[in-house]
PDB file of N, CA and C in Angstrom:
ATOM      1  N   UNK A   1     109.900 102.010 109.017  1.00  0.00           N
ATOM      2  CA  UNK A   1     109.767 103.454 109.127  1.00  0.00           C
ATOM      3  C   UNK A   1     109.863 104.090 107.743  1.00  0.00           C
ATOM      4  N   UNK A   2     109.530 105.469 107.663  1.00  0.00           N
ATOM      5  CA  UNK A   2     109.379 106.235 106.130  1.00  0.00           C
ATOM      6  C   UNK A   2     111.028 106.237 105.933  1.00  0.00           C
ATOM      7  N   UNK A   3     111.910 106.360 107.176  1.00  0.00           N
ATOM      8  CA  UNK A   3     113.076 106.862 106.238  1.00  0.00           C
ATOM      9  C   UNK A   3     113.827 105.011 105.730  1.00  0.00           C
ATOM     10  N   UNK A   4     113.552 104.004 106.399  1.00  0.00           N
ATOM     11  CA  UNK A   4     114.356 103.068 105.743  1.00  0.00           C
ATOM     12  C   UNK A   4     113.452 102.677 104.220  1.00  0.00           C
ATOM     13  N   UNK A   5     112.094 103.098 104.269  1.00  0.00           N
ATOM     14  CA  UNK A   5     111.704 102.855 102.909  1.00  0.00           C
ATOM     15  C   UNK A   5     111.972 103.561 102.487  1.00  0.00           C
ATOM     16  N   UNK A   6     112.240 104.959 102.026  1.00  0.00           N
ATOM     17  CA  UNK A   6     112.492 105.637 101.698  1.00  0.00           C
ATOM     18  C   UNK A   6     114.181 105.137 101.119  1.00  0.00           C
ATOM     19  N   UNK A   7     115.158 104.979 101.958  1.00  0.00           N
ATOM     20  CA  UNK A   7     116.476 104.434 101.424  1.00  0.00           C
ATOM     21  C   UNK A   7     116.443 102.917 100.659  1.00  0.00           C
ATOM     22  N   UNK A   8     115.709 102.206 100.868  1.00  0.00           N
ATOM     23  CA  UNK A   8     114.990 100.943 100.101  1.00  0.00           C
ATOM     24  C   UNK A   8     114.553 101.497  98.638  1.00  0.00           C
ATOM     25  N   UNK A   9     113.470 102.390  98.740  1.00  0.00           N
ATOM     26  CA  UNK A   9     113.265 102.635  97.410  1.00  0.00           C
ATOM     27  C   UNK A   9     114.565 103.646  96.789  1.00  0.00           C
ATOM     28  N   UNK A  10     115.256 104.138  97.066  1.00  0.00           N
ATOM     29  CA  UNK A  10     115.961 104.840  96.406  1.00  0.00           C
ATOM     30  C   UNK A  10     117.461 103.846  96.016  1.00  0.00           C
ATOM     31  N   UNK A  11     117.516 103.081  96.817  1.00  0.00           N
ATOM     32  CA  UNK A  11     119.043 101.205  96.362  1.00  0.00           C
ATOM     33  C   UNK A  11     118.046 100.803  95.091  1.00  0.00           C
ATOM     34  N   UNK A  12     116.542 101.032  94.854  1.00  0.00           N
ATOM     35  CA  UNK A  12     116.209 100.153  93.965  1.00  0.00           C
ATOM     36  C   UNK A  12     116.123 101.241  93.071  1.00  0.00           C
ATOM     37  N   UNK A  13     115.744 102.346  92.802  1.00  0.00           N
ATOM     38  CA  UNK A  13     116.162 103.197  91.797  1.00  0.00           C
ATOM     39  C   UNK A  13     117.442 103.329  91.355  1.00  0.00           C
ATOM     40  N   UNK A  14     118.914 103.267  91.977  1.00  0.00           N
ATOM     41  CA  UNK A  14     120.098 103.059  91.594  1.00  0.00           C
ATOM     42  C   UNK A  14     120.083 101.962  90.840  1.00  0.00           C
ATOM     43  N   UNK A  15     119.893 100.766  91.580  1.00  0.00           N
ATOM     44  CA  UNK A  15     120.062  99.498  90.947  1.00  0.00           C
ATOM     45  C   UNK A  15     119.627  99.322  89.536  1.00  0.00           C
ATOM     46  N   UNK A  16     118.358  99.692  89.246  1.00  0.00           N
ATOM     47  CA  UNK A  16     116.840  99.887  87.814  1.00  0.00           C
ATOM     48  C   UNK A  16     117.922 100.813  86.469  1.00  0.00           C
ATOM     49  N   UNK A  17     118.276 101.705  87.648  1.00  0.00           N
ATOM     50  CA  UNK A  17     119.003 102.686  86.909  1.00  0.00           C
ATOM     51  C   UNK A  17     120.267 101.856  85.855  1.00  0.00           C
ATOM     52  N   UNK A  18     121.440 101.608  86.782  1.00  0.00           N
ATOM     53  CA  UNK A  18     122.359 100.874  85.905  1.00  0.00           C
ATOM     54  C   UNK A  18     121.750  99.635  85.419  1.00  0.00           C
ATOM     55  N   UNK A  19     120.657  98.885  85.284  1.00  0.00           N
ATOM     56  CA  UNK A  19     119.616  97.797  84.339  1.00  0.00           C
ATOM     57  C   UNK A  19     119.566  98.574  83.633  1.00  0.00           C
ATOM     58  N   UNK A  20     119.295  99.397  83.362  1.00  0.00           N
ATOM     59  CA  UNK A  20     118.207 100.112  82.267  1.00  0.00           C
ATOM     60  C   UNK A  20     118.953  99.803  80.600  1.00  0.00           C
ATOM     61  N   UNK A  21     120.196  99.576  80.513  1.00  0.00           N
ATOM     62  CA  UNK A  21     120.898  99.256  79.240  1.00  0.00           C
ATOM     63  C   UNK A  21     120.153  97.719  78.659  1.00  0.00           C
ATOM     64  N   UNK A  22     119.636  97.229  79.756  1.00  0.00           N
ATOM     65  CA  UNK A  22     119.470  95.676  79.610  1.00  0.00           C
ATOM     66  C   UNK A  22     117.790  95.658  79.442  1.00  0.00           C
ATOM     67  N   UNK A  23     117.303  96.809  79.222  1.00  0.00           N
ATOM     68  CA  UNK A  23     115.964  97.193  78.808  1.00  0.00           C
ATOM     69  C   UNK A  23     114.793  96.238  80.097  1.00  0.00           C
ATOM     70  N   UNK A  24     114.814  96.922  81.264  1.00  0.00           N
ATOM     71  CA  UNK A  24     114.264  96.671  82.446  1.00  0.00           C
ATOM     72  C   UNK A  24     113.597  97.319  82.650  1.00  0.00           C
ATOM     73  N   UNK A  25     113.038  98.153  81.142  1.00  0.00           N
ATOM     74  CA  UNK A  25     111.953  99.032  81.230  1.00  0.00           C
ATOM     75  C   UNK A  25     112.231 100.286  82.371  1.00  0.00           C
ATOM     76  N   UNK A  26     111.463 101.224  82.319  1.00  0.00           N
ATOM     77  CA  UNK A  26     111.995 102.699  83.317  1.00  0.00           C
ATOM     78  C   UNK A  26     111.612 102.239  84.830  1.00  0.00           C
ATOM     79  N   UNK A  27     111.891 101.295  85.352  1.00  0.00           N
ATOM     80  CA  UNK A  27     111.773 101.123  86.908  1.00  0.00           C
ATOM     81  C   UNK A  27     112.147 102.054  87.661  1.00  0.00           C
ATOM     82  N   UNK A  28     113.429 102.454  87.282  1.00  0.00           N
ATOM     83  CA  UNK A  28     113.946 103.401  87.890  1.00  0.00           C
ATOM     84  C   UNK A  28     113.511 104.845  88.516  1.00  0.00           C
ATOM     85  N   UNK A  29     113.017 104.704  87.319  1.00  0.00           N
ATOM     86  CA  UNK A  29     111.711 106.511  87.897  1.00  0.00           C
ATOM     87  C   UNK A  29     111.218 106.268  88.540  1.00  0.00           C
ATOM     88  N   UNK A  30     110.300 105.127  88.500  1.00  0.00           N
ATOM     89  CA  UNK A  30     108.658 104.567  89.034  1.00  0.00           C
ATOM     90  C   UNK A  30     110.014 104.850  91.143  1.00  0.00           C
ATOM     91  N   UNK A  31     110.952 104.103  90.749  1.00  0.00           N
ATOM     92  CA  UNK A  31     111.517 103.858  92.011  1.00  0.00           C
ATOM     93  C   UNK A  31     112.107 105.038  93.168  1.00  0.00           C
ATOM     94  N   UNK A  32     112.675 105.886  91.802  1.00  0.00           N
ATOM     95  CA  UNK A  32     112.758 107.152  92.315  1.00  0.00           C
ATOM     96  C   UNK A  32     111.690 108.586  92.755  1.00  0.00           C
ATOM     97  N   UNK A  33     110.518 108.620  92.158  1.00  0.00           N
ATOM     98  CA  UNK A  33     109.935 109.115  92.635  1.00  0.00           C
ATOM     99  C   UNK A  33     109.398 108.600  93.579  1.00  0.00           C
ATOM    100  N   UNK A  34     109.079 107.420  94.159  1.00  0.00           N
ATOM    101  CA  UNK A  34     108.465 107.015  95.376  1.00  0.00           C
ATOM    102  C   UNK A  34     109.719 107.429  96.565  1.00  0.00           C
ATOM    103  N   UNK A  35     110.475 107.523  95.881  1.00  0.00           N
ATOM    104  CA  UNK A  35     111.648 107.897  97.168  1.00  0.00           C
ATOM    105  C   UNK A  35     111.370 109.327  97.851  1.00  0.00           C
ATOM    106  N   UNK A  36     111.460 109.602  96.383  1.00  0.00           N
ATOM    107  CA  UNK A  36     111.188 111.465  96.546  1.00  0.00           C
ATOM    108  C   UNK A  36     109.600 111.843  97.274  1.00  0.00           C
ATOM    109  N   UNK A  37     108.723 111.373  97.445  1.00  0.00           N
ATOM    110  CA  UNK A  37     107.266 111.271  97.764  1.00  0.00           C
ATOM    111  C   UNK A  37     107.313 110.668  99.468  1.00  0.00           C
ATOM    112  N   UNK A  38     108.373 109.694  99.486  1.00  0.00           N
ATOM    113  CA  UNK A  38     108.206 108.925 100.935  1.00  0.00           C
ATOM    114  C   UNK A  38     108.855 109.850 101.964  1.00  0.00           C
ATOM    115  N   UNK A  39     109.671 110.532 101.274  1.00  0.00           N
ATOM    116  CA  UNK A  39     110.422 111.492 102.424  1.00  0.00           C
ATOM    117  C   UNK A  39     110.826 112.735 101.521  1.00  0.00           C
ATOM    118  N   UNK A  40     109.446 113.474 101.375  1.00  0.00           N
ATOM    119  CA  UNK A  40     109.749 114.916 100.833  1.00  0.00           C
ATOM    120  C   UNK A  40     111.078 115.600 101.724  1.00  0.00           C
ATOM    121  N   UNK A  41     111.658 116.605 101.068  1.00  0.00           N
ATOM    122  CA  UNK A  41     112.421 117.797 101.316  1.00  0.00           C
ATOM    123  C   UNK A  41     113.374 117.181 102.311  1.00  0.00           C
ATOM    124  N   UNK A  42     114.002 116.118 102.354  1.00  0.00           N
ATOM    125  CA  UNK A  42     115.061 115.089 102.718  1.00  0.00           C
ATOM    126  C   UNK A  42     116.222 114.937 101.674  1.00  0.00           C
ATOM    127  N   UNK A  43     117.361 115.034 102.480  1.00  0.00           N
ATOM    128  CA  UNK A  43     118.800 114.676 101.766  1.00  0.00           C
ATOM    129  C   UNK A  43     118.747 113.749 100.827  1.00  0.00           C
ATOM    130  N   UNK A  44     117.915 112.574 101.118  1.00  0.00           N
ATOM    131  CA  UNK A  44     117.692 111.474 100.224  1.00  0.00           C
ATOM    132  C   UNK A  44     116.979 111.888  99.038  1.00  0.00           C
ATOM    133  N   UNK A  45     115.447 112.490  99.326  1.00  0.00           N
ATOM    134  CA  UNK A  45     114.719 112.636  98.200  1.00  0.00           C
ATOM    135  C   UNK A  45     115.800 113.883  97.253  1.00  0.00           C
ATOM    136  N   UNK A  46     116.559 114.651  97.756  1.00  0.00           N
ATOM    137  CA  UNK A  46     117.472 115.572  97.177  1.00  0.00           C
ATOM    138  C   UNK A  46     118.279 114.434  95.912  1.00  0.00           C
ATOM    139  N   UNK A  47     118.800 113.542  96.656  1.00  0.00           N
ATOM    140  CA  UNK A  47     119.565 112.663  95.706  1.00  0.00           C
ATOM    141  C   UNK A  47     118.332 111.528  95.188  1.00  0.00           C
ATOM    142  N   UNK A  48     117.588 111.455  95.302  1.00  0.00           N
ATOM    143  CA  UNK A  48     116.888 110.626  94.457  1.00  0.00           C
ATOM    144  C   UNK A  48     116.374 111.378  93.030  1.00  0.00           C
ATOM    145  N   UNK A  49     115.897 112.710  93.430  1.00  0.00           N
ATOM    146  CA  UNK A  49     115.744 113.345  92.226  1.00  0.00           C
ATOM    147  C   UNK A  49     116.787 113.852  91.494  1.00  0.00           C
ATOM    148  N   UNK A  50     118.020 114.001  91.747  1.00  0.00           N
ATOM    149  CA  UNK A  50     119.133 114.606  90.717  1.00  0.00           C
ATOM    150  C   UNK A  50     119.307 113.266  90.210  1.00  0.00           C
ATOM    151  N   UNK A  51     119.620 111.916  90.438  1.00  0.00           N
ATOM    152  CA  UNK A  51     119.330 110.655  89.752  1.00  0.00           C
ATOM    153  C   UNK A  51     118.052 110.675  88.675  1.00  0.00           C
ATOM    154  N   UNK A  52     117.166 111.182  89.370  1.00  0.00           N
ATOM    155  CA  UNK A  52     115.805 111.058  88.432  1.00  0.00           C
ATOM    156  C   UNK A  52     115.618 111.586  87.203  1.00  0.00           C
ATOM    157  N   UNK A  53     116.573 113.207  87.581  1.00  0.00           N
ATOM    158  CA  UNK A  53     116.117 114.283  86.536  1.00  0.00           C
ATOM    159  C   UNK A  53     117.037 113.761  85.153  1.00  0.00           C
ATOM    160  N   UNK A  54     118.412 113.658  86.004  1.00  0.00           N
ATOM    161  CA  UNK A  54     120.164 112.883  85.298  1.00  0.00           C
ATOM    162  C   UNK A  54     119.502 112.329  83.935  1.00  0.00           C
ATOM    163  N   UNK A  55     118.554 110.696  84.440  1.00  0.00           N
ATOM    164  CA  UNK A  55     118.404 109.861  83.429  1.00  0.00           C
ATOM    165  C   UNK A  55     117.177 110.151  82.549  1.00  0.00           C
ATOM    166  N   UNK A  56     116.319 111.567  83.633  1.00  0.00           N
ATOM    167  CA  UNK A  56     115.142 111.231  82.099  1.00  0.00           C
ATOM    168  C   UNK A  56     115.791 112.236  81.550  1.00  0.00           C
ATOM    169  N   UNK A  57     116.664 113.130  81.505  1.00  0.00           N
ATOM    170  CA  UNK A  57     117.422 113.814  80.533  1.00  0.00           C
ATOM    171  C   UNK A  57     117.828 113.173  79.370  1.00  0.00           C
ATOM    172  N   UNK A  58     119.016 111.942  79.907  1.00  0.00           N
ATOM    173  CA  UNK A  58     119.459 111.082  79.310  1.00  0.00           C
ATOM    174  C   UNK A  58     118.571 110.317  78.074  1.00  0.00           C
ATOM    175  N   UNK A  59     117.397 109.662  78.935  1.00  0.00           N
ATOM    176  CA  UNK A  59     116.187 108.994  78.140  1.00  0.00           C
ATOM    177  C   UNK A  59     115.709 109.667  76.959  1.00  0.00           C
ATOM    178  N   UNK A  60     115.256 110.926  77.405  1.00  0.00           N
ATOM    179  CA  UNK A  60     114.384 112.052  76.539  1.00  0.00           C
ATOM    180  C   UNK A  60     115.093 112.706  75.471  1.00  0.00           C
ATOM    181  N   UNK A  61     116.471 112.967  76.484  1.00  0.00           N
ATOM    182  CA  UNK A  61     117.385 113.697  75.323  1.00  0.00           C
ATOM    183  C   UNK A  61     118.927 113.791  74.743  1.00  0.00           C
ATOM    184  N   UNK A  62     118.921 112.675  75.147  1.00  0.00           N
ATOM    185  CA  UNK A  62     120.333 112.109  74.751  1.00  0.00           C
ATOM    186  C   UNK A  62     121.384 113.083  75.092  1.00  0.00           C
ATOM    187  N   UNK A  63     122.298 113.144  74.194  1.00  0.00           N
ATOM    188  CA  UNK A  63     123.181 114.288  74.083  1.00  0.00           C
ATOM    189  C   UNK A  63     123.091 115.824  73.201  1.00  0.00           C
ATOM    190  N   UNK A  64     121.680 115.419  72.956  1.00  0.00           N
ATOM    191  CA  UNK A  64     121.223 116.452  71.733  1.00  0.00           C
ATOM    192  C   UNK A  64     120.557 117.690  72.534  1.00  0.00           C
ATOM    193  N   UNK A  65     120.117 117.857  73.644  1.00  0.00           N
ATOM    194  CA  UNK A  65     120.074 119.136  74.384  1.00  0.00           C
ATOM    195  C   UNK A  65     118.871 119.153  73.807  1.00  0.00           C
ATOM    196  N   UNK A  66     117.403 120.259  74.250  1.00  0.00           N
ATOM    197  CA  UNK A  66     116.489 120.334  73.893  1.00  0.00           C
ATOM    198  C   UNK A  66     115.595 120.507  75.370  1.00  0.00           C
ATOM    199  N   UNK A  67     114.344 120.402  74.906  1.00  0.00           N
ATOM    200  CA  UNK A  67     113.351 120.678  75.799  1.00  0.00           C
ATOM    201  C   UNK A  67     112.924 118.829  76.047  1.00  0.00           C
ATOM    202  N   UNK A  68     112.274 118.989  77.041  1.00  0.00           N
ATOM    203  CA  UNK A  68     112.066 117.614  77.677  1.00  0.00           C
ATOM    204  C   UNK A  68     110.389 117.527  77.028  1.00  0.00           C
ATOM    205  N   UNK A  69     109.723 116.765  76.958  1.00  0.00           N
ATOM    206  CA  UNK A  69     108.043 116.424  76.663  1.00  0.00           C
ATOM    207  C   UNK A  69     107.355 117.487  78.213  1.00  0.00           C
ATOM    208  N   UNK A  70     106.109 118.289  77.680  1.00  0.00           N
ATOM    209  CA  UNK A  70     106.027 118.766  78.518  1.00  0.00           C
ATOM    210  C   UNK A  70     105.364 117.806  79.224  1.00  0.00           C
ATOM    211  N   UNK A  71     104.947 116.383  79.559  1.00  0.00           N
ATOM    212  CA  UNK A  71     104.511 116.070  80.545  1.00  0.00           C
ATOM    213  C   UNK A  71     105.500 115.595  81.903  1.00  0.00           C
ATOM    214  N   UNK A  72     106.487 115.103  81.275  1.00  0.00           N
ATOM    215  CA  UNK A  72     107.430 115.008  81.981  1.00  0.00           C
ATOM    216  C   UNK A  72     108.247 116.530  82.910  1.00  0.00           C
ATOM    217  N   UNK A  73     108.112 117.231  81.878  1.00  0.00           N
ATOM    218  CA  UNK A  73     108.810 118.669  82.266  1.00  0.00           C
ATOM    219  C   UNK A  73     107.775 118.788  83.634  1.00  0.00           C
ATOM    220  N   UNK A  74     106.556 118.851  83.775  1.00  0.00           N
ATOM    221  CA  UNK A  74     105.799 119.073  84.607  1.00  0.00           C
ATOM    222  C   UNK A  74     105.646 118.227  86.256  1.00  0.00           C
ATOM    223  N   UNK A  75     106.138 116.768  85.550  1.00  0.00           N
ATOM    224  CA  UNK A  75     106.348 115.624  86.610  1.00  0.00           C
ATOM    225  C   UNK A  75     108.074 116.397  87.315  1.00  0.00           C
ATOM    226  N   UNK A  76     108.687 116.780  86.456  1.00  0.00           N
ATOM    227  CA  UNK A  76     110.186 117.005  86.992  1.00  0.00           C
ATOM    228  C   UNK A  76     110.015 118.435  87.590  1.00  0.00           C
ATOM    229  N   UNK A  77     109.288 119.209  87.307  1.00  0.00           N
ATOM    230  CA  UNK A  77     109.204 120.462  87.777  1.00  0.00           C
ATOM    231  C   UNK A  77     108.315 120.268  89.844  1.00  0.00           C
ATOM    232  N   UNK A  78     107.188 119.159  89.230  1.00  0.00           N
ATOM    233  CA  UNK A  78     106.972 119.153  90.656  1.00  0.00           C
ATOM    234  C   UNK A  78     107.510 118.515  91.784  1.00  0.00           C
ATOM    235  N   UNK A  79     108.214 117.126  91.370  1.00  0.00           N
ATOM    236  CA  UNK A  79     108.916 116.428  91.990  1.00  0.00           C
ATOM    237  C   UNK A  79     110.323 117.295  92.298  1.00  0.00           C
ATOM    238  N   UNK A  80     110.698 118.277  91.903  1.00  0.00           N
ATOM    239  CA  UNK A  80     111.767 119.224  92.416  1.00  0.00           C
ATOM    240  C   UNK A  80     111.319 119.917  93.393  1.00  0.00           C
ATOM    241  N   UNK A  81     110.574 120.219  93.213  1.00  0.00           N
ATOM    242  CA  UNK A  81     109.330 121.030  94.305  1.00  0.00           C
ATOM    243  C   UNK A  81     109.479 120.352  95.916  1.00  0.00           C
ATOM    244  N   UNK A  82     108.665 118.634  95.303  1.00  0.00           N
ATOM    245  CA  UNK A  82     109.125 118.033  96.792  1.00  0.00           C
ATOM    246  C   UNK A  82     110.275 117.760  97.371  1.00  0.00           C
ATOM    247  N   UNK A  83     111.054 117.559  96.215  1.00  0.00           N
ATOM    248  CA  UNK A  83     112.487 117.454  96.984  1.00  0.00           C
ATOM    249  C   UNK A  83     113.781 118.280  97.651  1.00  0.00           C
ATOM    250  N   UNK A  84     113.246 119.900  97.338  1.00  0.00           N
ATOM    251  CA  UNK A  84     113.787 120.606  97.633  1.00  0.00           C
ATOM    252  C   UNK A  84     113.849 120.623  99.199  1.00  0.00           C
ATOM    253  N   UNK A  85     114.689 121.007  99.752  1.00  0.00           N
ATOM    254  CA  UNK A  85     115.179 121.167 101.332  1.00  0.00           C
ATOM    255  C   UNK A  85     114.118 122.365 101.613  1.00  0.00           C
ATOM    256  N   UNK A  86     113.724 122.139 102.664  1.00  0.00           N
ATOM    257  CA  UNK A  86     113.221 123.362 103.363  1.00  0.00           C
ATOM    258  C   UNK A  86     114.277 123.813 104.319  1.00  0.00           C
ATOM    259  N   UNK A  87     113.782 125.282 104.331  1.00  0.00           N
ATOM    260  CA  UNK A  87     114.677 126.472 104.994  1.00  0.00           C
ATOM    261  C   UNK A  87     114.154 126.074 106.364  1.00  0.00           C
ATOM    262  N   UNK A  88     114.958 125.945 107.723  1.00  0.00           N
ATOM    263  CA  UNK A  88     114.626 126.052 108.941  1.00  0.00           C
ATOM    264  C   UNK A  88     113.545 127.208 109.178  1.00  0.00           C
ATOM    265  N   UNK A  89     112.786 127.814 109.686  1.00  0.00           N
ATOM    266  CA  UNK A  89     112.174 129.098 110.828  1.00  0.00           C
ATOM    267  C   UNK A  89     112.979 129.487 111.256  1.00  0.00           C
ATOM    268  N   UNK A  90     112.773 130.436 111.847  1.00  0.00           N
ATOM    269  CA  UNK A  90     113.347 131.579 112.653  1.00  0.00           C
ATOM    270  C   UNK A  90     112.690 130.253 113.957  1.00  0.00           C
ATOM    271  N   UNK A  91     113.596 130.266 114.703  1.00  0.00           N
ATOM    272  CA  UNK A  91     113.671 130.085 115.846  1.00  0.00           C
ATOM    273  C   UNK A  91     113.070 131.318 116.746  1.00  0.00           C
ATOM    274  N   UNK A  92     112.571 130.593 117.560  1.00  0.00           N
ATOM    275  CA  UNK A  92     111.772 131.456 118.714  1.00  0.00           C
ATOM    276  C   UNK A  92     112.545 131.229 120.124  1.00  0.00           C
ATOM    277  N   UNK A  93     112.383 132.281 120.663  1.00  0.00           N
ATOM    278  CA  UNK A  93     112.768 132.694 121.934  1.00  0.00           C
ATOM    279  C   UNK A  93     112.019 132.092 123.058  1.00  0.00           C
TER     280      UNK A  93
END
């Protein structure tokens, strides 16, 4: 089903994530955005992208604060997009 892949890809974005010192190349993104994509506007894709955004901060900008590359800024701007929760409707009568 979408939501156990969805939790599959997001154990392997954690996992990529703490590799990443051991230079396992950025799996982690590749892993986390498929999370965020398999189950838009889900609790999960919520935490897959604050993981996502966390390390390409980290990646891009260390501790030195700054603006991110705008291509990335654009990948993180939309992938927030999908992962944001949607608001219920008004319920109908």
């Amino acid at each position: 089903s979408a939501a156990v892949r969805a939790q599959a890809l997001a154990w392997l974005g954690l996992a990529y994530e703490k590799l990443k010192d051991v230079d396992i190349w950025a799996l982690y993104a590749t892993y986390d955005e498929a999370c965020i994509e398999a189950t838009p506007h889900s609790l999960l894709a919520g935490e897959c992208f604050a993981r996502l955004e966390r390390a390409l901060k980290e990646d891009y900008l260390g501790n030195g604060g700054g603006a991110l590359p705008a291509d990335i800024e654009a990948k993180v701007t939309r992938l927030r997009a999908l992962a944001a929760p949607i608001a219920p409707g008004p319920t109908k009568l």
